[in-house]
Protein backbone atom coordinates (compact mmCIF):
# COMPACT_ATOMS: atom_id res chain seq x y z
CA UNK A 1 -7.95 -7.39 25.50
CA UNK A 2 -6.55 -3.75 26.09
CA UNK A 3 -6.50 -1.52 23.26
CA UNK A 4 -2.96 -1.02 23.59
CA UNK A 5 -2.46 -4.69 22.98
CA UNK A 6 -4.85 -4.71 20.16
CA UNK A 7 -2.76 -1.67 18.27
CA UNK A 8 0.00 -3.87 18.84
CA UNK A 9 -1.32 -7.09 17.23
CA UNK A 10 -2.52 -4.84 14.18
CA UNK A 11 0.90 -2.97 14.33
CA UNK A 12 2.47 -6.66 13.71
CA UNK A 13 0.15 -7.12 10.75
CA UNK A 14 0.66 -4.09 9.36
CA UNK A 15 4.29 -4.72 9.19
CA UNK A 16 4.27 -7.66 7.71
CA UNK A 17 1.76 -7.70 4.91
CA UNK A 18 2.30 -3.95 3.71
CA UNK A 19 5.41 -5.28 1.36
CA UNK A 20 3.28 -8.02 0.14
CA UNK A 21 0.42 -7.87 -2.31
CA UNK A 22 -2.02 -9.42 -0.18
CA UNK A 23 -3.49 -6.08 1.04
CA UNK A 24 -2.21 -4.06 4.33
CA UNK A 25 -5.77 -2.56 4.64
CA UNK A 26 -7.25 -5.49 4.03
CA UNK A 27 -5.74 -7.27 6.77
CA UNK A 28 -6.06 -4.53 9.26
CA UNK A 29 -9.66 -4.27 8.62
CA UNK A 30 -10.48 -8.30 8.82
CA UNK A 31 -8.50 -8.17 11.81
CA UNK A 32 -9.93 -5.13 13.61
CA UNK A 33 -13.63 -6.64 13.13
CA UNK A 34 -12.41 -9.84 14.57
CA UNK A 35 -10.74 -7.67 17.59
CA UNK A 36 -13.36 -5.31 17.97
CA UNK A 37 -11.45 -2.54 17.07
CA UNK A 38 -13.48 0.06 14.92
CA UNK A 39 -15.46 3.12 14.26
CA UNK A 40 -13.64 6.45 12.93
CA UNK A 41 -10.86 6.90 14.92
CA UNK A 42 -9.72 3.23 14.10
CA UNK A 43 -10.11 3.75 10.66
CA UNK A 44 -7.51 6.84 10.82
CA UNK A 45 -5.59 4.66 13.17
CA UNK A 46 -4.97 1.90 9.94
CA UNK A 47 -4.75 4.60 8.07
CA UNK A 48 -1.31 6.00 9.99
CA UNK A 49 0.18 3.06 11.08
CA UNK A 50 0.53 2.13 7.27
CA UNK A 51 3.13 5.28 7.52
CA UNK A 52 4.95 3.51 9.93
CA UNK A 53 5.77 0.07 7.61
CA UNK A 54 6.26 2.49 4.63
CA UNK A 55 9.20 4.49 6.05
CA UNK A 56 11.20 1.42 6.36
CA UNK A 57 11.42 1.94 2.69
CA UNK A 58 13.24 4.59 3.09
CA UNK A 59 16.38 2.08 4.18
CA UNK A 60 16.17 -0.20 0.97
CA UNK A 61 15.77 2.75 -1.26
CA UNK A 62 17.60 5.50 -0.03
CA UNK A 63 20.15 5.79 -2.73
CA UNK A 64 17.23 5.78 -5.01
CA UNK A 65 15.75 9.37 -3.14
CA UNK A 66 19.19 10.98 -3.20
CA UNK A 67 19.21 10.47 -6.64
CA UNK A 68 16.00 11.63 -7.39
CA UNK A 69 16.04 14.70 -4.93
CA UNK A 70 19.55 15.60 -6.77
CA UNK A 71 17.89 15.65 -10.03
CA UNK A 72 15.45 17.75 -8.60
CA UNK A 73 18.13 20.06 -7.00
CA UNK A 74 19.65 20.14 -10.61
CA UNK A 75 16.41 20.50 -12.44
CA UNK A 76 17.08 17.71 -14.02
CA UNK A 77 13.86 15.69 -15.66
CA UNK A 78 15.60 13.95 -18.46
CA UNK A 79 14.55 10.46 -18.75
CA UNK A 80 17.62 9.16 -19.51
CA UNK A 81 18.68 10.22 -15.78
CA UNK A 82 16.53 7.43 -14.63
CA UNK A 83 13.57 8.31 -12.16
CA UNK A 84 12.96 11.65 -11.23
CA UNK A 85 10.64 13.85 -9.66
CA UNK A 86 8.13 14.04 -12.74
CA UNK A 87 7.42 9.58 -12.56
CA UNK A 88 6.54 10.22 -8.67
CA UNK A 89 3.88 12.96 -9.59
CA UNK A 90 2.71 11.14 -12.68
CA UNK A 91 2.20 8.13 -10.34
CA UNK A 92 0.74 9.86 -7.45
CA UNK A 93 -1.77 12.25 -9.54
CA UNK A 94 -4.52 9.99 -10.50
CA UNK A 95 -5.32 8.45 -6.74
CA UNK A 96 -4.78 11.75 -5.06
CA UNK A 97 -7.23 13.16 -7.10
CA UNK A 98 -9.95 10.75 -6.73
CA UNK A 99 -9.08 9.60 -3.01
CA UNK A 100 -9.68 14.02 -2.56
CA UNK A 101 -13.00 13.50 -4.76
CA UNK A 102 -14.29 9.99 -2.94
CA UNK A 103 -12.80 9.85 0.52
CA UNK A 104 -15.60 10.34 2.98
CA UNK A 105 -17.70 7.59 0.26
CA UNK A 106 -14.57 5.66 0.61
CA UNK A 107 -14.07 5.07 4.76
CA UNK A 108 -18.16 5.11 5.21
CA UNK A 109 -18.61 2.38 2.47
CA UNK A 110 -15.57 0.59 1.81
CA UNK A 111 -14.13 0.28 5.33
CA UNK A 112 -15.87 -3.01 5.98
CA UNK A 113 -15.22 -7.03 5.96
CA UNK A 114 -17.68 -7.70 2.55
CA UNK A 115 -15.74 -4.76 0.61
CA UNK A 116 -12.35 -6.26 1.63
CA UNK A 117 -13.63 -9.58 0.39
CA UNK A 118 -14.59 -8.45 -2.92
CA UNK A 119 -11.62 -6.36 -2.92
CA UNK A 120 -9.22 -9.35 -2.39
CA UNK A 121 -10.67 -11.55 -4.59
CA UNK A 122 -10.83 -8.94 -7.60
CA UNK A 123 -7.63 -8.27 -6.78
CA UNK A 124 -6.09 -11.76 -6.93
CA UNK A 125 -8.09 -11.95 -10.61
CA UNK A 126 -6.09 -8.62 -11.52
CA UNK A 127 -2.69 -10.37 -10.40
CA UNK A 128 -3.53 -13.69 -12.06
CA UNK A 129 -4.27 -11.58 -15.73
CA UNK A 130 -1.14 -9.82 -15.39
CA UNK A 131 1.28 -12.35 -14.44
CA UNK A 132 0.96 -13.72 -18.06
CA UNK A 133 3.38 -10.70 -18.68
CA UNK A 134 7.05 -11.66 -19.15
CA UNK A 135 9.40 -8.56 -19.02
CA UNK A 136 13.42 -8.33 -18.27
CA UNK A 137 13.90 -4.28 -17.41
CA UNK A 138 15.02 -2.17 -14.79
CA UNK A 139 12.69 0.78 -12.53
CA UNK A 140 15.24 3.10 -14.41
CA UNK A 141 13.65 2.24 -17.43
CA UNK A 142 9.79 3.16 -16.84
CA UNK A 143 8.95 5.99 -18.98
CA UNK A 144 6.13 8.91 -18.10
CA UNK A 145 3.43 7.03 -19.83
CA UNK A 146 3.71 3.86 -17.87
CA UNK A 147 3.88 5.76 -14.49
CA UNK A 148 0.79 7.42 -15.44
CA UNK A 149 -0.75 4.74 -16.13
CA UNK A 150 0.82 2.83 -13.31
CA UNK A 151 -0.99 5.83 -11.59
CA UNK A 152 -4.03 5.04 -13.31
CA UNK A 153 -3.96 1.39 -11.57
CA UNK A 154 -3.32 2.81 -8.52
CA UNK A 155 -6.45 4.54 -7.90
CA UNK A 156 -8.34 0.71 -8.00
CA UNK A 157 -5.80 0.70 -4.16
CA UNK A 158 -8.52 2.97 -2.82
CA UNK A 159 -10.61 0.10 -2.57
CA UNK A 160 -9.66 -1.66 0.45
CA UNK A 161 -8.51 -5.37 0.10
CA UNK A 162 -7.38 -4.56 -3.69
CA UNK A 163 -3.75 -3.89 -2.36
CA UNK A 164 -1.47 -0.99 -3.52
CA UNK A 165 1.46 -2.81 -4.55
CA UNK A 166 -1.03 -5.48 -6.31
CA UNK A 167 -3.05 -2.78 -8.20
CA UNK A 168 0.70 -0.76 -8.97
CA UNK A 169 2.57 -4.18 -9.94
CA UNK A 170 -0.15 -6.13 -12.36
CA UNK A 171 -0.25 -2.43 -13.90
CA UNK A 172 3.04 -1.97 -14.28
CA UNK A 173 3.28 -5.96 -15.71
CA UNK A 174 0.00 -4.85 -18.29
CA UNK A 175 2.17 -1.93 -19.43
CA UNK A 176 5.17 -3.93 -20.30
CA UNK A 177 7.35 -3.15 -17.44
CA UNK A 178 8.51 -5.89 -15.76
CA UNK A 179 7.49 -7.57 -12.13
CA UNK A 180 10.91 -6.46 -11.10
CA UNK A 181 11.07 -2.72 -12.30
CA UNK A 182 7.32 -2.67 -11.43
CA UNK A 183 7.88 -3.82 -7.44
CA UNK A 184 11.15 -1.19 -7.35
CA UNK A 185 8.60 1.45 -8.90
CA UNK A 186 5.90 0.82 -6.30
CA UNK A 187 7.74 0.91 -3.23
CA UNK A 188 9.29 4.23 -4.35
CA UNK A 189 6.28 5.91 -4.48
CA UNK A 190 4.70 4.24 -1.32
CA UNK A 191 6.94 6.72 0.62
CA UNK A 192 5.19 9.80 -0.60
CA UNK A 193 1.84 8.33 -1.17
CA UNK A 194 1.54 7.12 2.49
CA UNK A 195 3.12 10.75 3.63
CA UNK A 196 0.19 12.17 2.01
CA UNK A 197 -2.53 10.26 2.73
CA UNK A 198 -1.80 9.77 6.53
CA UNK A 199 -1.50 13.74 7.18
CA UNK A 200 -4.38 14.58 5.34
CA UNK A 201 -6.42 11.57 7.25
CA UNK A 202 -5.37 13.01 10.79
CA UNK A 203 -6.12 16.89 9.69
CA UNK A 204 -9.94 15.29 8.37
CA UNK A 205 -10.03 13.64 11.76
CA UNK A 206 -8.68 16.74 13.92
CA UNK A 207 -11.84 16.90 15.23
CA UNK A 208 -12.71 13.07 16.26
CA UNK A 209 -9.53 12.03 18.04
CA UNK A 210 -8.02 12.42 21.35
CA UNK A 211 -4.74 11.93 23.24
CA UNK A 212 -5.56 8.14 23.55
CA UNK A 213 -6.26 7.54 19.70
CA UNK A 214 -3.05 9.25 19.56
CA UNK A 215 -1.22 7.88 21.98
CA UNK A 216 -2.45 4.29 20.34
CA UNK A 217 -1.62 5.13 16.68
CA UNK A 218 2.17 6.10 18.05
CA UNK A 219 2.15 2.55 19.55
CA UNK A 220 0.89 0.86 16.13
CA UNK A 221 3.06 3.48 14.12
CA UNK A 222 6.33 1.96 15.78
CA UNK A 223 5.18 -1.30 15.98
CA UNK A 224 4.74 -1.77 12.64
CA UNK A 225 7.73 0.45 11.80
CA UNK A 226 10.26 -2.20 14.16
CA UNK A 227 8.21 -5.05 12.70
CA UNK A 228 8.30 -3.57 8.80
CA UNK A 229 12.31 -2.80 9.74
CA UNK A 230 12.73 -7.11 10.04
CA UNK A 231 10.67 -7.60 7.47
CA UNK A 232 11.54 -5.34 4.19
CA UNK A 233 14.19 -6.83 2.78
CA UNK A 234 13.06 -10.73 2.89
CA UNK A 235 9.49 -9.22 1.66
CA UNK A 236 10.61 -7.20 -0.89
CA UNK A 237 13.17 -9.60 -2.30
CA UNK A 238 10.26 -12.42 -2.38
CA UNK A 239 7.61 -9.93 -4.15
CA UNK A 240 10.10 -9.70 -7.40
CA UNK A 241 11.00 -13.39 -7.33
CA UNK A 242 7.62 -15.37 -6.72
CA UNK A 243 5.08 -15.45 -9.70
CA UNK A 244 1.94 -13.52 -8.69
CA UNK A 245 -0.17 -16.44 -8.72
CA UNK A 246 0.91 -17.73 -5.78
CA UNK A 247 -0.30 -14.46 -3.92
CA UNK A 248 -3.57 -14.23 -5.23
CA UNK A 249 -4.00 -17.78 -4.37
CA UNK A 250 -3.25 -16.49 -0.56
CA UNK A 251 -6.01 -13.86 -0.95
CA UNK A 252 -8.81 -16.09 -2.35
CA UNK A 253 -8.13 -18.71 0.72
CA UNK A 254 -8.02 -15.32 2.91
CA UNK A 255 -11.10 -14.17 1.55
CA UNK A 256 -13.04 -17.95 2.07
CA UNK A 257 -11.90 -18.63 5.71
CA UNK A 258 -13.44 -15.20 6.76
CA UNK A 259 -16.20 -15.64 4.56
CA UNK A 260 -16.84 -18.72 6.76
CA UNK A 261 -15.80 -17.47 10.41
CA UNK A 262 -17.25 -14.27 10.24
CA UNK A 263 -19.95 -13.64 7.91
CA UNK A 264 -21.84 -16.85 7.55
C-alpha cells in the first residue's frame, strides 16, 4: 500500500471520528500501527490533518466567530454578551501551557497503541461519571470559571486516546453546564486549539520533514477536511443528543478488539 493511499485511509478516519468523543488521535494512531505508518514525521502528519476536520467547524459555527470577533472589535468582554474572546483564552490556557511544558515527553511516550488503550478506556470511565449530570442551558451561558475549568479538563486531551471533546464535554457536564452548551463550547474552541497546535508541531518538526511528508499531510489535510465537510453536521447533532454512555461503550470494545489483534 502507497503512502499516498495510506494518508488517505487515515484522512477518512480523521474526518469522521474528530466530532465524536471516541478519540481522533486515538484512531489515527491504532490505525497507523496497523498500516505501518509511523515514526516522527507521521506523528506531525496526525497531528495536521486534525486541522483539516477542525476547520469544517468553521461552517456550523460561523455566526458564533463573527460574534465573538465583533465583541472583540468592540472591546466588549461582558458576560452577558454571550462568549467572547476571554472563555476561548480561559479554555485554551491550561493545555497550551502544559502541551509547551510536556510535548517532546508527550509524542516519545504517549504516541503508541498501549497509551491509546489506557487512554480510551479512562476516558470512557470519565464520560460514564459525568453523564450522571442533567443540565438544560445554552454555550451562551458558560461563565469564566467553567471555561477554565473546562480548560482544566482539557489538558487530560494531551493524552492520546482520552479524546478532546470527551475530556472538554464530561468537564463541562461535572461543572454544571449542560451536554448541549458543553458540545457547542468544545467545538468553538477546537478551531483555535487545532490552529495552534498544528503550526507549532510543523515549526518543531522544520527540521525532520520533506516535500513528501508535506506533500502527504496536504493529501490527509483535504481528505479529512472533504470527509469532516459530510460529516459535521450529522456528528455534531448526534454528540448533543446521544447519552455519553453509549460512546464510551464504543471505546472500551475499541480498546478490546486491538488489545486482541495487535498486542496479544
Amino acid at each position: 500500500m502507497t503512502d499516498v493511499i495510506k494518508a488517505i485511509i487515515l484522512g477518512i478516519i480523521e474526518g469522521l471520528t474528530e466530532f465524536l468523543p471516541v478519540s481522533s488521535t486515538g484512531h489515527l494512531i491504532l490505525a497507523g500501527n496497523l498500516l505501518n505508518f509511523e515514526g516522527d514525521a507521521a506523528i506531525t502528519f496526525k497531528i495536521v490533518i486534525q486541522l483539516g476536520a477542525v476547520m469544517a467547524v468553521l461552517i456550523l459555527y460561523w455566526k458564533n466567530y463573527l460574534e465573538i470577533g465583533s465583541n472583540l472589535i468592540k472591546m466588549e468582554f461582558s458576560k452577558s454578551k454571550g462568549l467572547n474572546v476571554i472563555h476561548m483564552i480561559l479554555a485554551m490556557l491550561p493545555a497550551l501551557i502544559l502541551y509547551l511544558l510536556l510535548k517532546d515527553t508527550i509524542k516519545s511516550q504517549l504516541f503508541g497503541p498501549t497509551p491509546v488503550l489506557i487512554g480510551l478506556v479512562a476516558g470512557g470511565l470519565l464520560m460514564i461519571i459525568a453523564a450522571r449530570s442533567k443540565r438544560k442551558n445554552s454555550v451562551d451561558t458558560i461563565s469564566y470559571k467553567q471555561a477554565f475549568g473546562i480548560g482544566l479538563f482539557q489538558c487530560l486531551a494531551l493524552w492520546p486516546g482520552f479524546s478532546r471533546s470527551g475530556s472538554t464535554i464530561s468537564g463541562g457536564l461535572l461543572l454544571g453546564t449542560s451536554q448541549k452548551a458543553a458540545a457547542d463550547f468544545t467545538f468553538i474552541i477546537s478551531v483555535p486549539v487545532m490552529l495552534g497546535a498544528s503550526l507549532l508541531d510543523l515549526y518543531d518538526s522544520r527540521n525532520l520533514l520533506n516535500l513528501e511528508d508535506l506533500y502527504l499531510m496536504l493529501i490527509g489535510f483535504m481528505t479529512s477536511f472533504l470527509v469532516a465537510i459530510i460529516a459535521v453536521v450529522t456528528f455534531i447533532r448526534l454528540i448533543k443528543r446521544l447519552r455519553l454512555e453509549w460512546f464510551a461503550l464504543y471505546r472500551f470494545v475499541l480498546a478490546a478488539l486491538f488489545y486482541f489483534i495487535v498486542i496479544l
